[in-house]
N, C-alpha and C. Protein backbone atom coordinates (compact mmCIF):
# COMPACT_ATOMS: atom_id res chain seq x y z
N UNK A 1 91.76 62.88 151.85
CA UNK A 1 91.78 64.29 151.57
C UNK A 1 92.82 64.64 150.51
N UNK A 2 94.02 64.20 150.93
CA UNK A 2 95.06 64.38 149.45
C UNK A 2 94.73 64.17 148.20
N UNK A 3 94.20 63.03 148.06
CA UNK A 3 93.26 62.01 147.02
C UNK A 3 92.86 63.15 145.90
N UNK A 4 91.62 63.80 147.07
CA UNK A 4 90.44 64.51 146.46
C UNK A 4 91.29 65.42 146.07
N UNK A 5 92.55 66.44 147.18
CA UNK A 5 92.82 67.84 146.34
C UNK A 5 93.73 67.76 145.04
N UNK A 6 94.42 66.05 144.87
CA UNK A 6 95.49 65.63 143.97
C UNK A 6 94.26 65.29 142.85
N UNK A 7 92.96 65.28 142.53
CA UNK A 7 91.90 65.01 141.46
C UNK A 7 92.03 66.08 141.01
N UNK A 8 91.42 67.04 142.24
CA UNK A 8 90.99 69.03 141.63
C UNK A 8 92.35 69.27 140.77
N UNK A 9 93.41 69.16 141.10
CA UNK A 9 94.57 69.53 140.55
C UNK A 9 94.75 69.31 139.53
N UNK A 10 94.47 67.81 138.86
CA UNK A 10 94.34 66.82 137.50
C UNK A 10 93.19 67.50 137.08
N UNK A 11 92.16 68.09 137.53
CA UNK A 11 91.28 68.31 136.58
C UNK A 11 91.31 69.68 136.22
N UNK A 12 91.56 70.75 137.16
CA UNK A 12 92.21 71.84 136.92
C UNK A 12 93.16 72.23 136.05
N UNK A 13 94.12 71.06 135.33
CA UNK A 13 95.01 71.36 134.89
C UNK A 13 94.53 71.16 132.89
N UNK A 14 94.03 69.67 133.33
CA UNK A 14 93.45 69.12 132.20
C UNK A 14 92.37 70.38 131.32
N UNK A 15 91.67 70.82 132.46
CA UNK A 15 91.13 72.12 131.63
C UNK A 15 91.42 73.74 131.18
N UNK A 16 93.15 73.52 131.93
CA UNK A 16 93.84 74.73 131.15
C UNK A 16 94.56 74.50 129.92
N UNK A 17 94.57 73.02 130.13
CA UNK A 17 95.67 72.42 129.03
C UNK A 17 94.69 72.36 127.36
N UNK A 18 93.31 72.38 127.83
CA UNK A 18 92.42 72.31 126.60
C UNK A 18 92.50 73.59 126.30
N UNK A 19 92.01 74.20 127.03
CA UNK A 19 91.68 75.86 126.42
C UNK A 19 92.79 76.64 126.07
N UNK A 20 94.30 76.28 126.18
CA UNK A 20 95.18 76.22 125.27
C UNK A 20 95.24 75.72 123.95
N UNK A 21 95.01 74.91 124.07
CA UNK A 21 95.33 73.75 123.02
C UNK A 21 94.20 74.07 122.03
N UNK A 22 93.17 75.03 122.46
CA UNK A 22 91.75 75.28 122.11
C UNK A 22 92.20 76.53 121.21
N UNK A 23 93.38 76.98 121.49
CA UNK A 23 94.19 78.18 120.85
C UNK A 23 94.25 78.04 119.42
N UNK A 24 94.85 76.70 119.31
CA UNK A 24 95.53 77.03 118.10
C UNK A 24 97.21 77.24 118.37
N UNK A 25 97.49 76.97 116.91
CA UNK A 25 98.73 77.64 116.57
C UNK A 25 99.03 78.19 115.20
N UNK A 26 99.41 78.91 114.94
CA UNK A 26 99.56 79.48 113.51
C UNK A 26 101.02 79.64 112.71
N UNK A 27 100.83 79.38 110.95
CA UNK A 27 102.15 79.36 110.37
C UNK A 27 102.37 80.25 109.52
N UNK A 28 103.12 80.16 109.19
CA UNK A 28 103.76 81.46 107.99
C UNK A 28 105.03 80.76 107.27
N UNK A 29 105.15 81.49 105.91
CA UNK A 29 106.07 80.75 104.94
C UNK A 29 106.37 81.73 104.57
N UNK A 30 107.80 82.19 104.44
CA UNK A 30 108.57 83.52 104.42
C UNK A 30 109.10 83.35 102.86
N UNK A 31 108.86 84.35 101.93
CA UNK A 31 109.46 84.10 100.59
C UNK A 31 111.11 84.02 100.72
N UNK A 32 111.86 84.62 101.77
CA UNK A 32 113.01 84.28 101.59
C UNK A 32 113.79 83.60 103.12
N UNK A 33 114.57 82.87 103.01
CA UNK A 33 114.88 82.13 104.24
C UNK A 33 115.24 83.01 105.66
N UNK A 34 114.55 83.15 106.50
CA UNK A 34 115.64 83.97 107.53
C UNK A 34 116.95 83.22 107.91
N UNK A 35 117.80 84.70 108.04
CA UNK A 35 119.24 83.94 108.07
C UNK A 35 120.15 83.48 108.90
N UNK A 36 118.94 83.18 110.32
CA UNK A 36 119.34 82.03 111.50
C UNK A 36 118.28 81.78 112.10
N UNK A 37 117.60 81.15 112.84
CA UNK A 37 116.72 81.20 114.06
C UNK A 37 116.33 82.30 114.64
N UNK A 38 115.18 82.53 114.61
CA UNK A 38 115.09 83.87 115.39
C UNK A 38 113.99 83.56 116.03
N UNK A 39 113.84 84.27 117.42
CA UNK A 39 112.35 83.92 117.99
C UNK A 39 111.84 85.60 118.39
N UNK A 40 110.69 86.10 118.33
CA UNK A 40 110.45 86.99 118.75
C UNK A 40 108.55 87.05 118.59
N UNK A 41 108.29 88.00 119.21
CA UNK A 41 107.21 88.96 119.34
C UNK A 41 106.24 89.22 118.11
N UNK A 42 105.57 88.91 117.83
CA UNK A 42 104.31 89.35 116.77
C UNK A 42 103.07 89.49 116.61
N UNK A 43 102.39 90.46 116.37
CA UNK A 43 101.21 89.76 116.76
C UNK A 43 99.94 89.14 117.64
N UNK A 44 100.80 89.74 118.81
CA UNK A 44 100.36 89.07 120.19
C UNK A 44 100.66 87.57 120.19
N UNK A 45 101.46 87.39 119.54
CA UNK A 45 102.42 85.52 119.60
C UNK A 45 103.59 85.48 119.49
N UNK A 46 103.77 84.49 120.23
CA UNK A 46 105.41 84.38 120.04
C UNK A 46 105.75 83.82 118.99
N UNK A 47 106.64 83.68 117.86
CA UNK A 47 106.79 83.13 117.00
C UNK A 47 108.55 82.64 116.90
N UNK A 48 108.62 81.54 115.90
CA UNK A 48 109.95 81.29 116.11
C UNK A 48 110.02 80.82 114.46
N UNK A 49 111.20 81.21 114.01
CA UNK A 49 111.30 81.59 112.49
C UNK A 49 112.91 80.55 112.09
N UNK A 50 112.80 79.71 111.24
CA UNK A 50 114.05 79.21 110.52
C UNK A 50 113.97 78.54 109.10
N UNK A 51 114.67 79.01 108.77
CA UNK A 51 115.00 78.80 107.16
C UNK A 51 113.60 79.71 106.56
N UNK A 52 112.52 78.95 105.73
CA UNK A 52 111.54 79.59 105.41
C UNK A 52 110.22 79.59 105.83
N UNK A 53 109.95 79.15 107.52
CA UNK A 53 108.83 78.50 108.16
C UNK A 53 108.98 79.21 109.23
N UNK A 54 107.96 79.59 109.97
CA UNK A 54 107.36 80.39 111.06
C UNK A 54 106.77 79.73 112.06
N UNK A 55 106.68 79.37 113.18
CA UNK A 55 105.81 79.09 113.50
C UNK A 55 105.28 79.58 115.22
N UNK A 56 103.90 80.19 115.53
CA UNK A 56 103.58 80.58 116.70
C UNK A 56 102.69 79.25 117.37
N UNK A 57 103.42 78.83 118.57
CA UNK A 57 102.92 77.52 119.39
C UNK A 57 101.48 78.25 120.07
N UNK A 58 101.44 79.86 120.21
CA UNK A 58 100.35 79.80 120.65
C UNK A 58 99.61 81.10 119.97
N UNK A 59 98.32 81.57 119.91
CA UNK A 59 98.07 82.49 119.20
C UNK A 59 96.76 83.10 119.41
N UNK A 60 96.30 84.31 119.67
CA UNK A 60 94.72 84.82 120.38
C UNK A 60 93.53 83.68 119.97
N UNK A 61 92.95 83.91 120.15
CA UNK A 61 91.14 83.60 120.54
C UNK A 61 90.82 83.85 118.74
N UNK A 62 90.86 85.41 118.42
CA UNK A 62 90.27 85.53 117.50
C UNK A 62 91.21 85.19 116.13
N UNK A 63 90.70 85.13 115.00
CA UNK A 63 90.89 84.35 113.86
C UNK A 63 91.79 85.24 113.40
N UNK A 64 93.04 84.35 112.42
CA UNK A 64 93.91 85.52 112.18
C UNK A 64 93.63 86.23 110.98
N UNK A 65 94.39 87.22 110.27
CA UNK A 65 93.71 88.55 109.60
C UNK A 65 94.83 88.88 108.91
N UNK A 66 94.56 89.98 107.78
CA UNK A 66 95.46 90.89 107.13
C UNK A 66 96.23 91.18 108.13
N UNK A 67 96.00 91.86 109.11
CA UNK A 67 96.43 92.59 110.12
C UNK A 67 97.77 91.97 110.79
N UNK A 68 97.46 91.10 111.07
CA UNK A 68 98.29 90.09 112.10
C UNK A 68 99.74 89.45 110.90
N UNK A 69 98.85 89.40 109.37
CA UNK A 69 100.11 88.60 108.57
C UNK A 69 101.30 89.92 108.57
N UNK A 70 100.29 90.93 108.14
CA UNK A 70 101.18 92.38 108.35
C UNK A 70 102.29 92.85 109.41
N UNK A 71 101.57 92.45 110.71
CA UNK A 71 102.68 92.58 111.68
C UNK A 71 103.86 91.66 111.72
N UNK A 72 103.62 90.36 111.38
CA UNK A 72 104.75 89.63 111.02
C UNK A 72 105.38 89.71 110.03
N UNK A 73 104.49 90.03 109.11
CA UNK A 73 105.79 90.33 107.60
C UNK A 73 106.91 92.08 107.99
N UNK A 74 106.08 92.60 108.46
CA UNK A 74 107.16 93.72 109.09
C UNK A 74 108.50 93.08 109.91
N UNK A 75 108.22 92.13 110.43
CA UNK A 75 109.24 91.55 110.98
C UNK A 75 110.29 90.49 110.81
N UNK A 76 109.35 89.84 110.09
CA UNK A 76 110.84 88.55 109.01
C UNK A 76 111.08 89.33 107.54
N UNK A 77 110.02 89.77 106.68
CA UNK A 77 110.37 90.19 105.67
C UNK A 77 108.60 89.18 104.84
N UNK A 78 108.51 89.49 103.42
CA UNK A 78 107.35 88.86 102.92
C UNK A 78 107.02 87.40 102.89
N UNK A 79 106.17 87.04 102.86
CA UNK A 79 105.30 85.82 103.30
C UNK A 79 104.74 85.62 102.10
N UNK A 80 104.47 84.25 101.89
CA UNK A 80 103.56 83.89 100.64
C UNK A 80 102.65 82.78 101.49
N UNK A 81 102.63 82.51 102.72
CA UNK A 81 101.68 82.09 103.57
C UNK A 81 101.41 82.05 104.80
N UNK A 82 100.34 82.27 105.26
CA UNK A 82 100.00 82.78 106.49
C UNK A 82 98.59 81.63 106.94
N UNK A 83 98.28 81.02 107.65
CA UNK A 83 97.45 80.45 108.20
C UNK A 83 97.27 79.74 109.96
N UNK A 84 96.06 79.60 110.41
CA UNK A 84 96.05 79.26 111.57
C UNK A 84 94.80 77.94 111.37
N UNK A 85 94.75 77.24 112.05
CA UNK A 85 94.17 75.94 112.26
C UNK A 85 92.14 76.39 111.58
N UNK A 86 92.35 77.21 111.96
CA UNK A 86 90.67 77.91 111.19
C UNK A 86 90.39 78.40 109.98
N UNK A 87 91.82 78.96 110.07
CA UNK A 87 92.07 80.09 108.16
C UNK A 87 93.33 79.84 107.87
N UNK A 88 93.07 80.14 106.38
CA UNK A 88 93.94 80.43 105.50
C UNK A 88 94.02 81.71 104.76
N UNK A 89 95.00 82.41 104.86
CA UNK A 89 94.74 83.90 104.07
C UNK A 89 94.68 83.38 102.32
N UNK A 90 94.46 84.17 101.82
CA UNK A 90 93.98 83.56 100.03
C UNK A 90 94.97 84.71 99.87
N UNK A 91 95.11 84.59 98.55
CA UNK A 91 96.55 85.16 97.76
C UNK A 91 96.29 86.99 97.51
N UNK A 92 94.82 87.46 97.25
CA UNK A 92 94.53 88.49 97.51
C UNK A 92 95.07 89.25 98.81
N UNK A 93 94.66 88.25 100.09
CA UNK A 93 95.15 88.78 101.35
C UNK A 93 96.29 88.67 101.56
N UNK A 94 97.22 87.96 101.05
CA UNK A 94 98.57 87.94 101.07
C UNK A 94 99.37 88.81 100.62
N UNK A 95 98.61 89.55 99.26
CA UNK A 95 98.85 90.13 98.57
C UNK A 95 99.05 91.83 99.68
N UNK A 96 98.45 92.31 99.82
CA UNK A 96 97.77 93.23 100.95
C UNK A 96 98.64 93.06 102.49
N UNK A 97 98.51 92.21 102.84
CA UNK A 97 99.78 91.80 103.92
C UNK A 97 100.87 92.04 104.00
N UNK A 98 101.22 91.95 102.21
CA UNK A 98 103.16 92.13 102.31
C UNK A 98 103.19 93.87 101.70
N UNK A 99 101.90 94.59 101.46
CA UNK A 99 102.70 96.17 100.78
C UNK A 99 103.35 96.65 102.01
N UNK A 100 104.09 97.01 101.21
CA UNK A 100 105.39 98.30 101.99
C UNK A 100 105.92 97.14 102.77
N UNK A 101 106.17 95.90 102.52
CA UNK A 101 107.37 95.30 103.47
C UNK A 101 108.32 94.87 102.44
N UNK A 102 109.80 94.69 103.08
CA UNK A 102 110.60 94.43 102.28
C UNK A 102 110.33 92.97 102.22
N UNK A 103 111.16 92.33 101.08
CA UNK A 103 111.50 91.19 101.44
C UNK A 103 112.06 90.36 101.97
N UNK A 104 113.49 91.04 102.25
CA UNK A 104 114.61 90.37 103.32
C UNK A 104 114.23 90.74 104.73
N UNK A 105 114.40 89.62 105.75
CA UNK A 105 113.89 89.27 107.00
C UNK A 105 114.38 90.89 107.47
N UNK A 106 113.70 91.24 108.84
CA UNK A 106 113.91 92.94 109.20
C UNK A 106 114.35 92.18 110.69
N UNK A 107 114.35 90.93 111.18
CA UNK A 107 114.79 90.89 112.48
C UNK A 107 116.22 90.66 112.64
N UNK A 108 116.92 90.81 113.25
CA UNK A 108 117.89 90.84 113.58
C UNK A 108 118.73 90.18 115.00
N UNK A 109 117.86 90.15 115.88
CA UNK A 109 118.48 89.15 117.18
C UNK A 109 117.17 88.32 117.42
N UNK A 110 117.89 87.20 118.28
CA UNK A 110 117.25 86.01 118.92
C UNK A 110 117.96 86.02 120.30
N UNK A 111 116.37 85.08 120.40
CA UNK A 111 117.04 85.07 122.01
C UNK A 111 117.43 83.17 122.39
C-alpha cells in the first residue's frame, strides 16, 4: 500500500513539475545596468534583474506582448530585449514598449 501511494506521489509530482516547466521562462536586456540585484513583481512574474539581464524563472500560459515588455520597462528602466521561449519582440515592438519610460532602472529595493 505505501508502494502504490509513494508511485501516485512520483507521478503527481512529475506532472506538476512539467506543466511548469511547460511555462516557460522569459528574458529581458535592460539598455542600462541596474545598479544592484533587484528582484520584484512584473507582469504577473517574478523577475530578478542584475547588471543588464532580467530574468523571470516563471511566466503565464499566454505569449508575451508589448504589454508585458511595458510593465517591466516601467520598472527597471528601457529594454532593447524582451523574449520568452516562443517569442521574440522585433525592434518595432521594442520600440513601443519603452515610450514614456525612462531609461535609468525605476526600482529601487530588493528583497
Amino acid at each position: 500500500m505505501k508502494l502504490a501511494i509513494a508511485a501516485a506521489c512520483l507521478v503527481a509530482t512529475l506532472a506538476l513539475a512539467n506543466h511548469v516547466h511547460a511555462q516557460g521562462r522569459s528574458t529581458a536586456t535592460l539598455a542600462q545596468p541596474a545598479p544592484a540585484r533587484i528582484t520584484f513583481i512584473a507582469a504577473s512574474a517574478s523577475w530578478t534583474c542584475e547588471g543588464t539581464s532580467c530574468v523571470s524563472g516563471y511566466t503565464p500560459q499566454d505569449p508575451i506582448g508589448v504589454s508585458e515588455c511595458h510593465e517591466l520597462a516601467r520598472q527597471v528602466g528601457a529594454l532593447v530585449d524582451f523574449k520568452d521561449e516562443d517569442r521574440v519582440l522585433k525592434p518595432a515592438d521594442i520600440e513601443r514598449c519603452n515610450r514614456g519610460v525612462a531609461s535609468a532602472p525605476a526600482v529601487t529595493a530588493s528583497r
